[in-house]
C-alpha atoms as a PDB file:
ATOM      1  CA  UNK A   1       0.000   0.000   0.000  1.00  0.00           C
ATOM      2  CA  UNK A   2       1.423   3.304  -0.708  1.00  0.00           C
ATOM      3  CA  UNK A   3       1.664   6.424   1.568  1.00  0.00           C
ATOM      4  CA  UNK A   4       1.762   9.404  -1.428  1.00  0.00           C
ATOM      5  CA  UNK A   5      -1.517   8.502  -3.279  1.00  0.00           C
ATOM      6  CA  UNK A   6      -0.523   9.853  -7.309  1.00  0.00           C
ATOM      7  CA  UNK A   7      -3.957   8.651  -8.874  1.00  0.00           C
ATOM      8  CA  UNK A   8      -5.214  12.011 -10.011  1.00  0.00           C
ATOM      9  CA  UNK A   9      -1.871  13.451 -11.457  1.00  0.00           C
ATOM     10  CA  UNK A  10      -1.648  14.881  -7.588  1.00  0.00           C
ATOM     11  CA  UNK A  11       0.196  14.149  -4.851  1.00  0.00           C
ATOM     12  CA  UNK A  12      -1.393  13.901  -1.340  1.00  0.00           C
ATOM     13  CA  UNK A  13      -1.425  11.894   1.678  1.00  0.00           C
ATOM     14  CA  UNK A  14      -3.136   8.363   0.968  1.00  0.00           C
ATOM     15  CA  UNK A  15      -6.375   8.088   2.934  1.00  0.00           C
ATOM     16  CA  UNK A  16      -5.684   4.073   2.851  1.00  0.00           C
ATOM     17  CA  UNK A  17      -2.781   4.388   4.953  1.00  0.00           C
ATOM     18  CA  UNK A  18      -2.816   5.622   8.726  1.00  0.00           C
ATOM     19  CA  UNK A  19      -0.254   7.242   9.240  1.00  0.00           C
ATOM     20  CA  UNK A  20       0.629   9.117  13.063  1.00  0.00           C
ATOM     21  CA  UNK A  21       3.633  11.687  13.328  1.00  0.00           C
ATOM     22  CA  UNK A  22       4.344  13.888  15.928  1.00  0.00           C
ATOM     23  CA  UNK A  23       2.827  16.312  14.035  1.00  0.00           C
ATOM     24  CA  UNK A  24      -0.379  14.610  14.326  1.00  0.00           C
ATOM     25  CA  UNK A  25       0.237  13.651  18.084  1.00  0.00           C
ATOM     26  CA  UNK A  26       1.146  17.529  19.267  1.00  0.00           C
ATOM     27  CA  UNK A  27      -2.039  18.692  17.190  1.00  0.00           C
ATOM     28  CA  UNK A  28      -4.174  15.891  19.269  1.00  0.00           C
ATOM     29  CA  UNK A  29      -2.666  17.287  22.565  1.00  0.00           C
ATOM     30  CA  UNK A  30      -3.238  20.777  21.615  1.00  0.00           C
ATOM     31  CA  UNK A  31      -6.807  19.841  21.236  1.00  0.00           C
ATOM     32  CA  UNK A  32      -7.726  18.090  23.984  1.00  0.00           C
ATOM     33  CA  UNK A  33      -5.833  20.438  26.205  1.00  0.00           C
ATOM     34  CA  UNK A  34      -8.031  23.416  24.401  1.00  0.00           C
ATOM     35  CA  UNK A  35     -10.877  22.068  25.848  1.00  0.00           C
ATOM     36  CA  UNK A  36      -9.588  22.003  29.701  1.00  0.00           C
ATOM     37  CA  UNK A  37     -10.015  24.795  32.116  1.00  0.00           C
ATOM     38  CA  UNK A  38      -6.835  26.422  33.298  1.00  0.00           C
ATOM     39  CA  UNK A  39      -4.956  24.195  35.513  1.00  0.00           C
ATOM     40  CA  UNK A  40      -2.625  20.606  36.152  1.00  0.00           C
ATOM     41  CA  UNK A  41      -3.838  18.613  33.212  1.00  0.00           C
ATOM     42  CA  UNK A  42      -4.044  21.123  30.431  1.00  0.00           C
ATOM     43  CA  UNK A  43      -0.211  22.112  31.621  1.00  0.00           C
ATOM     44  CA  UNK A  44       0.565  18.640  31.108  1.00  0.00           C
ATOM     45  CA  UNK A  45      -0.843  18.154  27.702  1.00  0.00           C
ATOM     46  CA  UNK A  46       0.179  21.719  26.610  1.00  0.00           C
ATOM     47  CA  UNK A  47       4.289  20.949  27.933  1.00  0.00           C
ATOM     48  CA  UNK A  48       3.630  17.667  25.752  1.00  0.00           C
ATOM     49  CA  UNK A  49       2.559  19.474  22.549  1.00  0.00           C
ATOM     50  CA  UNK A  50       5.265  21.737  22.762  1.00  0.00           C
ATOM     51  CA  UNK A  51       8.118  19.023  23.422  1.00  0.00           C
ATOM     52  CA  UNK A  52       7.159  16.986  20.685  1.00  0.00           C
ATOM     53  CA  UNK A  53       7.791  20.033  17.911  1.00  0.00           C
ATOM     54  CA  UNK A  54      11.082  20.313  16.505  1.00  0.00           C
ATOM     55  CA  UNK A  55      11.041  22.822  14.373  1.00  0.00           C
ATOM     56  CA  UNK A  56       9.154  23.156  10.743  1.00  0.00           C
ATOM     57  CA  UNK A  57       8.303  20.166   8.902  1.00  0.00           C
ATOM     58  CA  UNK A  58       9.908  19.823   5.650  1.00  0.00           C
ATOM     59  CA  UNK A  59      12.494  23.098   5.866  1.00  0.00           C
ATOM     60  CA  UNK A  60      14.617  22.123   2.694  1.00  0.00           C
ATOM     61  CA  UNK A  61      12.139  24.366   0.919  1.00  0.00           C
ATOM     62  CA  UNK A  62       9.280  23.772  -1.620  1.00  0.00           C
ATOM     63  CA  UNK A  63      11.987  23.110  -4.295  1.00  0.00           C
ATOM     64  CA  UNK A  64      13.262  19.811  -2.660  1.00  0.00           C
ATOM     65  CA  UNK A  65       9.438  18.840  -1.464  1.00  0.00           C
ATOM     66  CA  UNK A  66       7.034  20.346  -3.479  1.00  0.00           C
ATOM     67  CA  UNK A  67       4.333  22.625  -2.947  1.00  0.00           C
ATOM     68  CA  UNK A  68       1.600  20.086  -2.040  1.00  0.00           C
ATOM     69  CA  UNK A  69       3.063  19.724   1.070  1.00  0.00           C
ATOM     70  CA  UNK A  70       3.049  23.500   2.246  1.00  0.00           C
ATOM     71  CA  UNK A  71      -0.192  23.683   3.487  1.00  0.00           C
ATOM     72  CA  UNK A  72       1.139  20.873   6.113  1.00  0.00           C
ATOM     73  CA  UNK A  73       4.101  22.787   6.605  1.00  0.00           C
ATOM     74  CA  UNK A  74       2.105  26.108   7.782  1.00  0.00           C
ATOM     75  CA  UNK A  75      -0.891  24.215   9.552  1.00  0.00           C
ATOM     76  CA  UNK A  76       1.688  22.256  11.926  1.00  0.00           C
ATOM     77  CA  UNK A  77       3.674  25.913  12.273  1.00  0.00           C
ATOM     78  CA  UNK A  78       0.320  27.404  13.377  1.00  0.00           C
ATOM     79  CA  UNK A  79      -0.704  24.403  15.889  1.00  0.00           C
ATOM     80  CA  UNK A  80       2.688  25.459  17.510  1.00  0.00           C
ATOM     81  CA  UNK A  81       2.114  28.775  17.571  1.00  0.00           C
ATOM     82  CA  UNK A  82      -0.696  29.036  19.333  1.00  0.00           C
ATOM     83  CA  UNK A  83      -0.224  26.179  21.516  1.00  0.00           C
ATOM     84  CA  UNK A  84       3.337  27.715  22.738  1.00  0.00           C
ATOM     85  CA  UNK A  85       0.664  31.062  23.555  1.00  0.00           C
ATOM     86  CA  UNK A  86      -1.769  28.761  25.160  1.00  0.00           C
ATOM     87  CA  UNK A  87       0.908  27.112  27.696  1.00  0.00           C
ATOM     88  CA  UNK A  88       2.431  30.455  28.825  1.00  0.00           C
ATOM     89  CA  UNK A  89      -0.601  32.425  28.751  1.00  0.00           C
ATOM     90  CA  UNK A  90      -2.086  30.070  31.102  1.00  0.00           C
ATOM     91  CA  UNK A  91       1.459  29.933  33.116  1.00  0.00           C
ATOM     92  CA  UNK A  92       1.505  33.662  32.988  1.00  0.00           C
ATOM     93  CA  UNK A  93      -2.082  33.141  34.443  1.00  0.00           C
ATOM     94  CA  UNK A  94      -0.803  31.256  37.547  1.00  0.00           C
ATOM     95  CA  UNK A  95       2.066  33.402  38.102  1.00  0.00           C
ATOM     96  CA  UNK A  96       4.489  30.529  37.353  1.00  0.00           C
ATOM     97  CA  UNK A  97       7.571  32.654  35.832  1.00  0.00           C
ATOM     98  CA  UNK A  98      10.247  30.696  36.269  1.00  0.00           C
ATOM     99  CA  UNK A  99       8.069  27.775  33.704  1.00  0.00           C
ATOM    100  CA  UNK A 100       8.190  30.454  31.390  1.00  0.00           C
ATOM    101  CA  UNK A 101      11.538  31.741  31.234  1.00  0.00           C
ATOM    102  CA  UNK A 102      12.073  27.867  30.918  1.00  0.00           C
ATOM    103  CA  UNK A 103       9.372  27.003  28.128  1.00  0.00           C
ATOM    104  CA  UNK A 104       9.289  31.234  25.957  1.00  0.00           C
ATOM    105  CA  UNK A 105      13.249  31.292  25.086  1.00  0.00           C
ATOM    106  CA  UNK A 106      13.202  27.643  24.222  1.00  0.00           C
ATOM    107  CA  UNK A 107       9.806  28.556  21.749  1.00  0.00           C
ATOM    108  CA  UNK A 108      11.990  31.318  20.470  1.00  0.00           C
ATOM    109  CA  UNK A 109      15.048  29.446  19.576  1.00  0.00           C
ATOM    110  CA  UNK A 110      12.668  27.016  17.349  1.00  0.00           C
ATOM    111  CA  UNK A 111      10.449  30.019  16.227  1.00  0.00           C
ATOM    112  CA  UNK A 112      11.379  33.217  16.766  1.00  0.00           C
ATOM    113  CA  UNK A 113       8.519  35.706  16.266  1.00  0.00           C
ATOM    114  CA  UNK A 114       6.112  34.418  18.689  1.00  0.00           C
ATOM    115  CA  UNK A 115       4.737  37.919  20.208  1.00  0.00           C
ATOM    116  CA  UNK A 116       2.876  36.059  23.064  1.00  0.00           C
ATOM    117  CA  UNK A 117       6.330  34.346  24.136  1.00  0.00           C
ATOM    118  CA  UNK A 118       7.347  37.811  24.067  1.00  0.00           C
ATOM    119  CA  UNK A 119       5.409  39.184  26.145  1.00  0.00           C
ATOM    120  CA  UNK A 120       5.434  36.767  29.001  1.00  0.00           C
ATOM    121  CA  UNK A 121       8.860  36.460  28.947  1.00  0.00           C
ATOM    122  CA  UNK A 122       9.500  39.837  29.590  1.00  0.00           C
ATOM    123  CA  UNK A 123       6.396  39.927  32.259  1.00  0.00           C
ATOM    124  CA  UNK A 124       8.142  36.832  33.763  1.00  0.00           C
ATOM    125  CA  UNK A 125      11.736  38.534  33.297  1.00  0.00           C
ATOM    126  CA  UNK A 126       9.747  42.089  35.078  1.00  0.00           C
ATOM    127  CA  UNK A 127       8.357  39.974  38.175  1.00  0.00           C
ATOM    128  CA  UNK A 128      11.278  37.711  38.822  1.00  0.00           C
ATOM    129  CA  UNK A 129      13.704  40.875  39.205  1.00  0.00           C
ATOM    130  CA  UNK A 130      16.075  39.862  36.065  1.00  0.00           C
ATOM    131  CA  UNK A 131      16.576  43.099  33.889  1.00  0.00           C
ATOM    132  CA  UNK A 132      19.245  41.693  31.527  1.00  0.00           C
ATOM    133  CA  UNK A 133      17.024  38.778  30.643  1.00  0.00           C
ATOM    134  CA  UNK A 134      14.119  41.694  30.288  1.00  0.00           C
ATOM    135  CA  UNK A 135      16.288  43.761  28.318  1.00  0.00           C
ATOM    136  CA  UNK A 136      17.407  41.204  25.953  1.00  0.00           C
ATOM    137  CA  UNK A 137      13.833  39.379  24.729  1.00  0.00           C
ATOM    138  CA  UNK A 138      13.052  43.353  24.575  1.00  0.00           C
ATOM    139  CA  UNK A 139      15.873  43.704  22.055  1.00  0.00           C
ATOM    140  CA  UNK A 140      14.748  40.702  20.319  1.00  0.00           C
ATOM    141  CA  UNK A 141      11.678  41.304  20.043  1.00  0.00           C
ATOM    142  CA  UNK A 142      12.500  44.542  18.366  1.00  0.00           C
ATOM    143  CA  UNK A 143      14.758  42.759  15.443  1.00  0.00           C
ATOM    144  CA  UNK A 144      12.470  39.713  15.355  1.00  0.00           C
ATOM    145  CA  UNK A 145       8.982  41.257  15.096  1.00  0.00           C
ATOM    146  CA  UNK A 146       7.720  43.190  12.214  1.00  0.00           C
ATOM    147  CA  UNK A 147       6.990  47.103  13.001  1.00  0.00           C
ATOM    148  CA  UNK A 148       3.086  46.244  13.718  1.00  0.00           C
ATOM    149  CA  UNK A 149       3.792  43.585  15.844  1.00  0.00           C
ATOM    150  CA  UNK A 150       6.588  45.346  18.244  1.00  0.00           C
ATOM    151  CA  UNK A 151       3.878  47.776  18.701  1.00  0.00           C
ATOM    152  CA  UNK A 152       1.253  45.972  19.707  1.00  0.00           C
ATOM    153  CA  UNK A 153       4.021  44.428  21.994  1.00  0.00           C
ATOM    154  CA  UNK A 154       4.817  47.384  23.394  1.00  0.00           C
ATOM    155  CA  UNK A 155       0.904  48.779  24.184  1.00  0.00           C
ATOM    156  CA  UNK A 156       0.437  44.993  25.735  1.00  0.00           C
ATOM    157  CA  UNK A 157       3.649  45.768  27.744  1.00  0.00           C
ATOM    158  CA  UNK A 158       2.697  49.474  29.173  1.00  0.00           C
ATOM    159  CA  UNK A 159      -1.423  48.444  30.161  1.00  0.00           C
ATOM    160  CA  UNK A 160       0.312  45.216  32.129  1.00  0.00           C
ATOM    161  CA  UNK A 161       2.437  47.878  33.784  1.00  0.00           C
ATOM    162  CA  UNK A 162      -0.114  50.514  34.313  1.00  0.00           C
ATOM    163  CA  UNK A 163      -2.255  47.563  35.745  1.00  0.00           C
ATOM    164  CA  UNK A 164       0.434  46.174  38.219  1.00  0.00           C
END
C-alpha cells in the first residue's frame, strides 16, 4: 500500500494508509488540552505538545518537497504557535515565571517571532527581578517582530504595567 496517493496526477497523503507523526500527536494534545479549564492537566498536555515540535516540517524548501506539502508545513507551524501562547498564557495566568523563562526562550530558539512568548517572557523577566534577561527578549523582540507587531508588543507591555 502506498503512503503518497498519485492517482489524479496529484500528490497527497493516501487516505488508505494511517499514518501518526508527531505532528499529528502535538495537534491531538493541543486539542484536547483546548478544551480544559486552566490548571494541572491542560499544563501537562500543553508541555507535551510543545516538546514533541522540533522545528518546521519539511524546511529544505518547496523546491526539494514540493508545494503540495506547504499547506502541512504552515498548519503544523500554526498548531505550535498558538499552543506555545496557550501554555504560557495560562502559566503567565498562575504566576508561574520561572516555567516560562524555561518554556518562551526555548519557543523562540525554534520560532522566533512568537509575540505572546514575548510578552510573558519579559512579564516573567519584570516579576522575577532579572533586567538583563528583560532587556534582551526586549531587544529581540524589536529585530524579530515586524513594526506592527513590536507595537502591539509594546501597548500589551505598558497596560500590564499601568495595571500592576
Amino acid at each position: 500500500m502506498k503512503v503518497i496517493d498519485t492517482r489524479s496526477r496529484m500528490m497527497d497523503f493516501s487516505g488508505e494508509v494511517n499514518v501518526t507523526t508527531d505532528a499529528d500527536e502535538m495537534e491531538d494534545l493541543y486539542n484536547r488540552a483546548k478544551n480544559l479549564p486552566d490548571g494541572d492537566d491542560k499544563i501537562i498536555l500543553l508541555k507535551k505538545a510543545f516538546e514533541l515540535y522540533r522545528g518546521r516540517l519539511f524546511i529544505q524548501g518547496e523546491d526539494d518537497i514540493g508545494t503540495w506539502l506547504y499547506a502541512y508545513t504552515t498548519h503544523y507551524n500554526q498548531v505550535y504557535v498558538d499552543l506555545t501562547s496557550a501554555l504560557l498564557t495560562t502559566l503567565g495566568h498562575i504566576k508561574d515565571y520561572r516555567c516560562i523563562m524555561d518554556y518562551g526562550p526555548r519557543a523562540l530558539e525554534i520560532e522566533p517571532g512568537i509575540l505572546t512568548a514575548y510578552y510573558w517572557i519579559i512579564i516573567a523577566a519584570d516579576e522575577t527581578g532579572n533586567s538583563v534577561a528583560r532587556e534582551k527578549f526586549l531587544q529581540k523582540a524589536a529585530e524579530d517582530l515586524i513594526d506592527e507587531e513590536n507595537e502591539k508588543l509594546m501597548k500589551l507591555l505598558a497596560l500590564q504595567n499601568h495595571m500592576s
